[in-house]
Protein backbone atom coordinates (compact mmCIF):
# COMPACT_ATOMS: atom_id res chain seq x y z
CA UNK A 1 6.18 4.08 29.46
CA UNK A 2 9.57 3.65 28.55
CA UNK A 3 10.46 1.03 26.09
CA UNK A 4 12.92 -0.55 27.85
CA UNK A 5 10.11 -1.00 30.66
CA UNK A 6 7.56 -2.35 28.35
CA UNK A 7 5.92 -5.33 28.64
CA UNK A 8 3.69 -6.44 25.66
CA UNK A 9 0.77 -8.65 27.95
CA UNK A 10 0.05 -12.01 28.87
CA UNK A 11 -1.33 -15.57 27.56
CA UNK A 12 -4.80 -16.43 28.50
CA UNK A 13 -6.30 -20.15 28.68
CA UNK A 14 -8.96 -20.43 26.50
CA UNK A 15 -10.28 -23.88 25.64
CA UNK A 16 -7.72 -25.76 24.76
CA UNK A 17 -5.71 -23.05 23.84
CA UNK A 18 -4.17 -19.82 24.87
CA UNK A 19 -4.77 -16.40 23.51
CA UNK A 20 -2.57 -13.76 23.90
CA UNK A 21 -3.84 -10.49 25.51
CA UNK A 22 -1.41 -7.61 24.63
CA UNK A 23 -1.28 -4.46 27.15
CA UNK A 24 -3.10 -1.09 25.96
CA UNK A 25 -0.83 1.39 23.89
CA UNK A 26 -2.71 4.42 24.78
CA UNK A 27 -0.10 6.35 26.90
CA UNK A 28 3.18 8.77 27.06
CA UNK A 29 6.29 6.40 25.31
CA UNK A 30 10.12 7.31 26.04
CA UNK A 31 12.91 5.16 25.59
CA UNK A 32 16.47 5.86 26.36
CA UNK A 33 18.08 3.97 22.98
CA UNK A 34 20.13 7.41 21.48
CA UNK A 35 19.82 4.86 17.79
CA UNK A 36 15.93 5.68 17.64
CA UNK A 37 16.61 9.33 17.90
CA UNK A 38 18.83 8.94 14.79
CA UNK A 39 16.99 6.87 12.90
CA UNK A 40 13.19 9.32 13.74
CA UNK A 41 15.50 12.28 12.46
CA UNK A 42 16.67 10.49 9.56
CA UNK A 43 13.19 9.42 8.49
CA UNK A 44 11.51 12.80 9.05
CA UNK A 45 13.98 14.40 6.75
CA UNK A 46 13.31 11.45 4.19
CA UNK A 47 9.93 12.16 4.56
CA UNK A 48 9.91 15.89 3.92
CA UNK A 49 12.60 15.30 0.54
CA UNK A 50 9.79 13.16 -0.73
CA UNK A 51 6.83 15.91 0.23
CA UNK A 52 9.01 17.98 -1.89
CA UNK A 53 8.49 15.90 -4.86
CA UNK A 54 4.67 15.62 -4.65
CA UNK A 55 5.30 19.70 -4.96
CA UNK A 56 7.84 19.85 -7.82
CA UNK A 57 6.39 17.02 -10.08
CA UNK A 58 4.37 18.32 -12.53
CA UNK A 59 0.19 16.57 -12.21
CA UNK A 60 1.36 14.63 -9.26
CA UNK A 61 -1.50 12.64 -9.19
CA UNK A 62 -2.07 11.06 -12.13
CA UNK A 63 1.45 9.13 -11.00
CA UNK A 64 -0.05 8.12 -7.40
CA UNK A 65 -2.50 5.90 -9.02
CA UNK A 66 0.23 3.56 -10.10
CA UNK A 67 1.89 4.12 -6.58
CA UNK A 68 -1.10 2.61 -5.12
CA UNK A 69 -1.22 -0.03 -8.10
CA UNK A 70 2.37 -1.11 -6.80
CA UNK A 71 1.51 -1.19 -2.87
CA UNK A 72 -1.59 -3.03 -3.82
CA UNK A 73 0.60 -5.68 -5.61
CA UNK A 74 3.38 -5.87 -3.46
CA UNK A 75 1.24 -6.14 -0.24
CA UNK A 76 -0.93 -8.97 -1.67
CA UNK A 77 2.10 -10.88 -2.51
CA UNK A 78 3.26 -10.97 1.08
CA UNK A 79 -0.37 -12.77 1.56
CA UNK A 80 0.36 -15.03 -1.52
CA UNK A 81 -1.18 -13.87 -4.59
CA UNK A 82 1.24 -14.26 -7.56
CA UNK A 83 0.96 -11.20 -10.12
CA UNK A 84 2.84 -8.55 -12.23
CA UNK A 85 2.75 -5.07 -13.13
CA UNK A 86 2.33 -5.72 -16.08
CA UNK A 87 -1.40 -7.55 -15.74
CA UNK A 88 -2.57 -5.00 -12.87
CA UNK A 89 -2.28 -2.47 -15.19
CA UNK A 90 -4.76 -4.39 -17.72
CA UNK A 91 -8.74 -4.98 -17.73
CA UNK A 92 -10.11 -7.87 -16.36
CA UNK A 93 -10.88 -9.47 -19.83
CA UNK A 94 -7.25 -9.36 -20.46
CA UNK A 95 -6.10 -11.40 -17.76
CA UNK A 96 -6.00 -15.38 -18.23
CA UNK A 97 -9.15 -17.43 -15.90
CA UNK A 98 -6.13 -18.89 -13.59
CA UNK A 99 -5.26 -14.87 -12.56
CA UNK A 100 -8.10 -13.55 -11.99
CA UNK A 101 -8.40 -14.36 -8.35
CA UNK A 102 -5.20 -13.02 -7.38
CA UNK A 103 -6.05 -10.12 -9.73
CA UNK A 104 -9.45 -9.20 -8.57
CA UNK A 105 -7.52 -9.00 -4.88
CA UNK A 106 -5.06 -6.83 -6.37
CA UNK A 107 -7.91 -4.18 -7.52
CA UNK A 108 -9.83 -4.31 -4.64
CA UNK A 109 -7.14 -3.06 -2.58
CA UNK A 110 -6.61 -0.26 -4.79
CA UNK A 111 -9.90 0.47 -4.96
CA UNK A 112 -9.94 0.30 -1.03
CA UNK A 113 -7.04 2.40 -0.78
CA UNK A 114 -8.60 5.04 -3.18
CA UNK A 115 -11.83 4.93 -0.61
CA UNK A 116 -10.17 5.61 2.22
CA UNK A 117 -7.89 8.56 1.22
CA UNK A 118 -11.35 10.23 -0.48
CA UNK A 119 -13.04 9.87 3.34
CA UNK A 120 -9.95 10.98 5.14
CA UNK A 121 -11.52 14.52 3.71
CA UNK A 122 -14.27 13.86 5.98
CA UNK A 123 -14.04 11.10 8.50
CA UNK A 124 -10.79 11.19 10.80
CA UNK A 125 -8.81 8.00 10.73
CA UNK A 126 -11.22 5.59 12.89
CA UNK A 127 -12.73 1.69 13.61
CA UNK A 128 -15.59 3.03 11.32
CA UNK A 129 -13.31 4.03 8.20
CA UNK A 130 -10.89 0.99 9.28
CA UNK A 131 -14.49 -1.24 8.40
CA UNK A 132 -15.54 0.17 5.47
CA UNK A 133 -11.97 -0.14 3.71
CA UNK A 134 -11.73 -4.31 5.23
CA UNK A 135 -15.26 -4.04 3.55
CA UNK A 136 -14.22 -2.68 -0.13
CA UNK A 137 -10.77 -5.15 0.24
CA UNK A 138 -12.94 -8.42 1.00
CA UNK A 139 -15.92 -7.53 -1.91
CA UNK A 140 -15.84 -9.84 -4.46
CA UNK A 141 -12.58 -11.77 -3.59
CA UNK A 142 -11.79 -14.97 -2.02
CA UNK A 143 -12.33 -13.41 1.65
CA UNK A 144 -15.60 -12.51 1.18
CA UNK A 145 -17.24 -15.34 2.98
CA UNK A 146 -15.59 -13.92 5.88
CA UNK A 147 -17.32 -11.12 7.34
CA UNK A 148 -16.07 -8.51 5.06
CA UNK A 149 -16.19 -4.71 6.68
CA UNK A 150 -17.17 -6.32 10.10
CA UNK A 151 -14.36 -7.25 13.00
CA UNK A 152 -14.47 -11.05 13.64
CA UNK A 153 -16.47 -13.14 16.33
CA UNK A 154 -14.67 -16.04 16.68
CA UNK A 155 -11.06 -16.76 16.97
CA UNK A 156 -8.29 -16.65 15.00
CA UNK A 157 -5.34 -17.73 14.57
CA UNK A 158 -1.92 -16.90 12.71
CA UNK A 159 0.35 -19.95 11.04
CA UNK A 160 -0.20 -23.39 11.32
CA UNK A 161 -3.83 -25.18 10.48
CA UNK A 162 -5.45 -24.89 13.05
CA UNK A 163 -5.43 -23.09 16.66
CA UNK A 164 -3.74 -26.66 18.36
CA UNK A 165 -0.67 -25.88 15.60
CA UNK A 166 -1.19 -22.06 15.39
CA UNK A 167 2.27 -20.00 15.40
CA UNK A 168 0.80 -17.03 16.96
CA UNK A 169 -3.08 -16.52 18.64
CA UNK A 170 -4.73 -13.50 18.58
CA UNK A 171 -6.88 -11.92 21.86
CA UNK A 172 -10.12 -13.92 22.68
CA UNK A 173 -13.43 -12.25 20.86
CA UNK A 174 -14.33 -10.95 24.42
CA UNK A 175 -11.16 -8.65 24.66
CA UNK A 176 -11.15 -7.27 21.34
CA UNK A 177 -13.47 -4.19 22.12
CA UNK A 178 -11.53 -2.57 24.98
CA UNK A 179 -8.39 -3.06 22.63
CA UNK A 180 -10.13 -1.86 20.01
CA UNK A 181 -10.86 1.60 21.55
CA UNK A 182 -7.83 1.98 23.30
CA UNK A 183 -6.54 1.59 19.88
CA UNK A 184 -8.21 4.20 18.24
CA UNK A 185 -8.03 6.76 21.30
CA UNK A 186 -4.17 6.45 20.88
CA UNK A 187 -4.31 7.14 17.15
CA UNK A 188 -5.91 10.69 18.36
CA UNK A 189 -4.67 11.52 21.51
CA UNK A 190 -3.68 15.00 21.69
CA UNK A 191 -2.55 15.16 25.50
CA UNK A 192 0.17 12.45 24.82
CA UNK A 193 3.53 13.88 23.64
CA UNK A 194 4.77 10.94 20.90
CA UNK A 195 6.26 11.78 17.52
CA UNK A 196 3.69 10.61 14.95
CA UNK A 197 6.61 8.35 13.65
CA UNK A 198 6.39 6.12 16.47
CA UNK A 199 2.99 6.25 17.21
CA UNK A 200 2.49 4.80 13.82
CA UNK A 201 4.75 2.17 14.50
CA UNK A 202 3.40 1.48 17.24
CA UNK A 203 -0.24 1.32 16.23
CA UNK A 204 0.92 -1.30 13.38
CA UNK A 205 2.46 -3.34 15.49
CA UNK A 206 -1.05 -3.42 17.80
CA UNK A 207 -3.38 -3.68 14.83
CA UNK A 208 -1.29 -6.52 13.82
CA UNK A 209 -1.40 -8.00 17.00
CA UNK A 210 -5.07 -7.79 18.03
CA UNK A 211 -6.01 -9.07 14.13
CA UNK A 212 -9.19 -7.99 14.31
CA UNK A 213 -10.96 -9.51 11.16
CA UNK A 214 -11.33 -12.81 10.00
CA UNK A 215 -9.09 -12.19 7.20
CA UNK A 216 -7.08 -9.34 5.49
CA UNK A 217 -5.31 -8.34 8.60
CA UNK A 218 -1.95 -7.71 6.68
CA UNK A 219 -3.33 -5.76 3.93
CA UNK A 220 -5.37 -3.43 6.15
CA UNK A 221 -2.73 -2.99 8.69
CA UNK A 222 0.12 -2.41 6.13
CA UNK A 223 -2.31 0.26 4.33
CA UNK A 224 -2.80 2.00 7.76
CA UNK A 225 0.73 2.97 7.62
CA UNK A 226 -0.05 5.42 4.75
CA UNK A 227 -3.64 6.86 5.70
CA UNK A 228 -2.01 7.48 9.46
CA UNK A 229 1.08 9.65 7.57
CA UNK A 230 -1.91 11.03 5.33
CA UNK A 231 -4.43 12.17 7.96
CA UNK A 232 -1.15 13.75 10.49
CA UNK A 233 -0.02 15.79 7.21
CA UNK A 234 3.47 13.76 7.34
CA UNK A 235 2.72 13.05 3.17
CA UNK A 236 1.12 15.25 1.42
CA UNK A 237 -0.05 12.83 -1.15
CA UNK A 238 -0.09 8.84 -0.84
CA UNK A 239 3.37 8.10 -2.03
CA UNK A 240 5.05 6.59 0.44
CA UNK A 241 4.18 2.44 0.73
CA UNK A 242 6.27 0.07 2.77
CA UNK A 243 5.33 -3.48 1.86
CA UNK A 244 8.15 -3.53 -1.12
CA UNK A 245 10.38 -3.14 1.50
CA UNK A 246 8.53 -5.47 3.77
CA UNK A 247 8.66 -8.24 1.42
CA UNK A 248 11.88 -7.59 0.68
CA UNK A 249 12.56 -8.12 4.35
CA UNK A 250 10.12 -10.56 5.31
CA UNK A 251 11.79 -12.65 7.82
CA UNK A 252 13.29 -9.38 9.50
CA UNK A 253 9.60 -8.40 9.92
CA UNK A 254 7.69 -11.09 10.98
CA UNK A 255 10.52 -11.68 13.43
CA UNK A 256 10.46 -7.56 14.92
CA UNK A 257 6.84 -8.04 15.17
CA UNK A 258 7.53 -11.33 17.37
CA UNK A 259 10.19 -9.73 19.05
CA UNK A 260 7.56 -7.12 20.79
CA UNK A 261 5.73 -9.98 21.83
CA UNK A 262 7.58 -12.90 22.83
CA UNK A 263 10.65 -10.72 24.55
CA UNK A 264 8.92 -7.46 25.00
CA UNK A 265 11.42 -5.67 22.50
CA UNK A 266 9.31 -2.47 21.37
CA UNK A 267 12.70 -1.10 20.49
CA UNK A 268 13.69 -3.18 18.24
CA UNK A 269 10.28 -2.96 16.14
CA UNK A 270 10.49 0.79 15.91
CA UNK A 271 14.20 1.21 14.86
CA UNK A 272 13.32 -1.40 11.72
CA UNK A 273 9.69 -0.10 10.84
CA UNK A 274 12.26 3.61 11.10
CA UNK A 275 14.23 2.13 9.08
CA UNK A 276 11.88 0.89 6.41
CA UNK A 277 10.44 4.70 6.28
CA UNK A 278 13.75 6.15 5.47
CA UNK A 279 14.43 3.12 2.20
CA UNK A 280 11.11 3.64 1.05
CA UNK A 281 11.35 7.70 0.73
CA UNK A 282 14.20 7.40 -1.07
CA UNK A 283 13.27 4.70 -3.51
CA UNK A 284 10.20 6.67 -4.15
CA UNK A 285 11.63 9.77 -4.58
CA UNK A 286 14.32 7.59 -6.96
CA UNK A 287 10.89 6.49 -8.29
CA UNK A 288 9.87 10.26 -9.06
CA UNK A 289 13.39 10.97 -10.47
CA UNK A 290 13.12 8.15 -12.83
CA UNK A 291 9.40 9.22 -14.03
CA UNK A 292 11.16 13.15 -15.05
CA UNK A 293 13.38 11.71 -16.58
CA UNK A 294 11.03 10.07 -18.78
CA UNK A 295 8.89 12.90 -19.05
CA UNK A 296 11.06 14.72 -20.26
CA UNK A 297 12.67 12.32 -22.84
CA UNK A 298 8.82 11.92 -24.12
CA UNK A 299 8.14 15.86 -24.05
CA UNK A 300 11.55 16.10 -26.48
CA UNK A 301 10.19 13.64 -28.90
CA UNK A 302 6.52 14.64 -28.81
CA UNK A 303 6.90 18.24 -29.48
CA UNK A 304 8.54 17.22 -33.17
CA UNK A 305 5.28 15.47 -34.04
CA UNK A 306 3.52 19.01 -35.58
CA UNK A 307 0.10 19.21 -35.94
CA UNK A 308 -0.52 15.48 -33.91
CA UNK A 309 1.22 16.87 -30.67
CA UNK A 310 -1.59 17.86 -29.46
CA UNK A 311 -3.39 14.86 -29.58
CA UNK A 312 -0.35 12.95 -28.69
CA UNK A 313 0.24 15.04 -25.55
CA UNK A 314 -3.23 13.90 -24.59
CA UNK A 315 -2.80 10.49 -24.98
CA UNK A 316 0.42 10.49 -22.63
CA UNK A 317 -1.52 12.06 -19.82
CA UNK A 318 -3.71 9.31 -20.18
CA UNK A 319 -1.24 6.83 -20.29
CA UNK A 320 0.48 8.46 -16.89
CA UNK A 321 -2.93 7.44 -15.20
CA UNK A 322 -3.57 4.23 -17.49
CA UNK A 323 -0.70 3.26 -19.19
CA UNK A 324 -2.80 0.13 -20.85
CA UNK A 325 -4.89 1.02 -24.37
CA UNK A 326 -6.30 -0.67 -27.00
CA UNK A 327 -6.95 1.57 -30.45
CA UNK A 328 -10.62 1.92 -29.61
CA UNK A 329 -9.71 3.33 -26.51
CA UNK A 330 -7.51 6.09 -28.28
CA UNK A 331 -10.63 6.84 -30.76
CA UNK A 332 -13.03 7.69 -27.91
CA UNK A 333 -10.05 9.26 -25.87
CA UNK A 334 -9.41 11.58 -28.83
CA UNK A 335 -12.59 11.55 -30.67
CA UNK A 336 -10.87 9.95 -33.70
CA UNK A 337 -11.99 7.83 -36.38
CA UNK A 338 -9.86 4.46 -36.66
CA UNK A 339 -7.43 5.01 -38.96
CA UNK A 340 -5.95 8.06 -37.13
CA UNK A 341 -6.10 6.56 -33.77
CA UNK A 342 -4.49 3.57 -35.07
CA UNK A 343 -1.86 5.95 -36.65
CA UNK A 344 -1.28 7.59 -33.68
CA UNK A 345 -0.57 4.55 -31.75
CA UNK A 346 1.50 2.93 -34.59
CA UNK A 347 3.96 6.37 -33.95
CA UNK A 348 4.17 5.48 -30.29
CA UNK A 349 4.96 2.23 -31.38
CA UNK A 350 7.70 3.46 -33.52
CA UNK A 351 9.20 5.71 -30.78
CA UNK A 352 9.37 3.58 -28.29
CA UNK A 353 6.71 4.41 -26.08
CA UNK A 354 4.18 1.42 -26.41
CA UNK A 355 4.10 -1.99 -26.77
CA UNK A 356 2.07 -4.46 -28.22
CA UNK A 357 1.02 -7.01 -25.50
CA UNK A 358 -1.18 -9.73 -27.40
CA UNK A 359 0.55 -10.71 -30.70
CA UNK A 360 -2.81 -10.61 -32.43
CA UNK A 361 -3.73 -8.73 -35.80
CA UNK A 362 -7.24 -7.57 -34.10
CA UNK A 363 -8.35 -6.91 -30.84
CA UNK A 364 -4.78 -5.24 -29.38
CA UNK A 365 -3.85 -3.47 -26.53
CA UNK A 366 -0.80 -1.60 -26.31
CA UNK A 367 1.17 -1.04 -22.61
CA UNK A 368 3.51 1.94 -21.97
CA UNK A 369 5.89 -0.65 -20.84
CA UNK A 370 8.44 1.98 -19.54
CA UNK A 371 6.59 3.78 -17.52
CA UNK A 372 5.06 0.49 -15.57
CA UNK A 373 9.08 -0.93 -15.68
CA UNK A 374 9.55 2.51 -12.96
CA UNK A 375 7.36 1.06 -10.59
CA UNK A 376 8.94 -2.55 -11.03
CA UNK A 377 11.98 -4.33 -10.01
CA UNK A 378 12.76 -4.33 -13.58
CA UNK A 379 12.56 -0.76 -13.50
């Protein structure tokens, strides 16, 4: 199927409304625009310069928790919570009664996101694993009256209040299955030659389209994206997230998405979700530059604190993974009594490493406010 031939399906009268049924993805796709072929080359080599990072920087992973903390955030916000960095980053007890919705969605999506790339060793990339991630996203948050880890049974809709205002209707209940395996067959089909590039494109802008839950059809289909480059080897680790730069160009993105639909333009959708791979790699390998740099800075100053660098050294690998802690946290951390755990902190304090968040005498928790400013815009 050539792109230019494409056509994305058909409206079907339901009662009182119509639903839109969109063709089956699961086949050979060419296209004859010479600007794809430019941008697929320019986002593989993105791509493998960022690969190259999760080889060079030193205990990779304890940075990839906050790159799922930030994906998390920013793909929530497209959905309408309203949080920062620098909550996420902080317990539950921390975080005023009026957050704590928008926060509890936050974690549960890292939390889901954590799930899935643990089963990926073990389950391919699937309708099962697609489940039990909606499942771990919806637990617990204001979604989880609807159906959480199960696809939906009655119709939805997309914009407006109702399906007689809706901006966009999903396929009827009764098509959902056939698209739903053709779905998944095209994720793994070996006999069809498409770059993996595309065929993730592609397979977002279906997802999207079919909207197969109740609720949380954004956040599941934007965290796709990364388990699909996972599970085909394209990352080597999860550090590659596009909803920053889908936020950042919402309208652009709601409208390529619409574009497939309304004037069949499958083109245009993979040229901007190509486009959005090649941004992201190289903020996030700016990201990785930034956090070296840092590293480094921190290394210089640590290794002048004698006989405490060793305990200080400790605390900074902690604080690359959890860069919130309160004094207590340091003592069990470290196995210190208060006073030098306090010390300790008070140092970091002094060079510029944490912050005091809470203005109180007792009860304090300190934020390595740097580090979490790399993975904001204020970074």
């Amino acid at each position: 199927m050539r792109f230019e031939d494409y056509k994305s399906g058909s409206y079907r009268q339901q009662f009182r409304y119509k639903s839109f049924l969109p063709n089956k993805i699961n086949h050979e796709w060419t296209w004859d625009d010479p600007r794809i072929n430019v941008l697929l080359e320019s986002a593989t080599k993105a791509l493998g310069e960022l690969n190259a990072f999760s080889r060079i920087v030193p205990n990779v992973d304890l940075f990839i928790s906050m790159h799922i903390l930030k994906e998390a955030n920013t793909s929530s916000r497209i959905e309408g919570t309203k949080t920062e960095m620098d909550d996420l980053v902080k317990d539950a007890d921390y975080i005023v009664p009026e957050k704590r919705d928008d926060w509890q969605e936050v974690q549960n999506y890292v939390k889901a996101m954590n799930m899935a790339i643990d089963k990926l060793d073990t389950l391919p990339l699937s309708l099962r694993l697609i489940k039990d991630t909606h499942e771990v996203l919806m637990r617990k948050a204001r979604g989880e009256h609807k159906t959480p880890g199960e696809f939906r049974t009655t119709q939805n809709w997309i914009g407006g209040s109702s399906l007689a205002d809706a901006a966009f209707i999903p396929p009827h209940v009764n098509d959902m299955d056939e698209l739903l395996d053709d779905f998944e067959k095209f994720l793994h089909n070996d006999l069809i030659q498409v770059p993996h590039l595309v065929r993730c494109a592609i397979a977002h802008y279906q997802f999207e389209t079919i909207h197969p839950f109740q609720d949380g059809n954004g956040r599941i289909g934007r965290l796709l994206i990364t388990l699909y480059l996972v599970s085909n080897k394209f990352l080597l680790k999860p550090t590659l997230y596009l909803s920053d730069y889908f936020e950042k160009h919402r309208g652009q993105y709601y409208d390529a998405l619409t574009m497939v639909r309304e004037s069949n333009d499958m083109g245009h959708w993979v040229r901007f979700f190509l486009q959005a791979i090649s941004a992201t790699s190289e903020k996030s390998k700016d990201t990785f530059e930034n956090i070296l740099k840092l590293h480094r800075s921190i290394e210089n100053d640590l290794v002048k604190m004698g006989q405490r660098a060793e305990n200080a050294r400790k605390l900074m690998m902690h604080l690359y993974k959890t860069p919130v802690v309160s004094i207590k946290d340091v003592e069990d951390l470290l196995g210190l009594n208060y006073t030098p755990a306090n010390s300790l902190v008070t140092r970091f304090v002094e060079m510029n490493i944490l912050e005091e968040t809470t203005g109180y005498s007792r009860n304090r928790i300190f934020i390595f406010k740097r580090y979490v400013d790399t993975f904001s815009d204020k970074g």
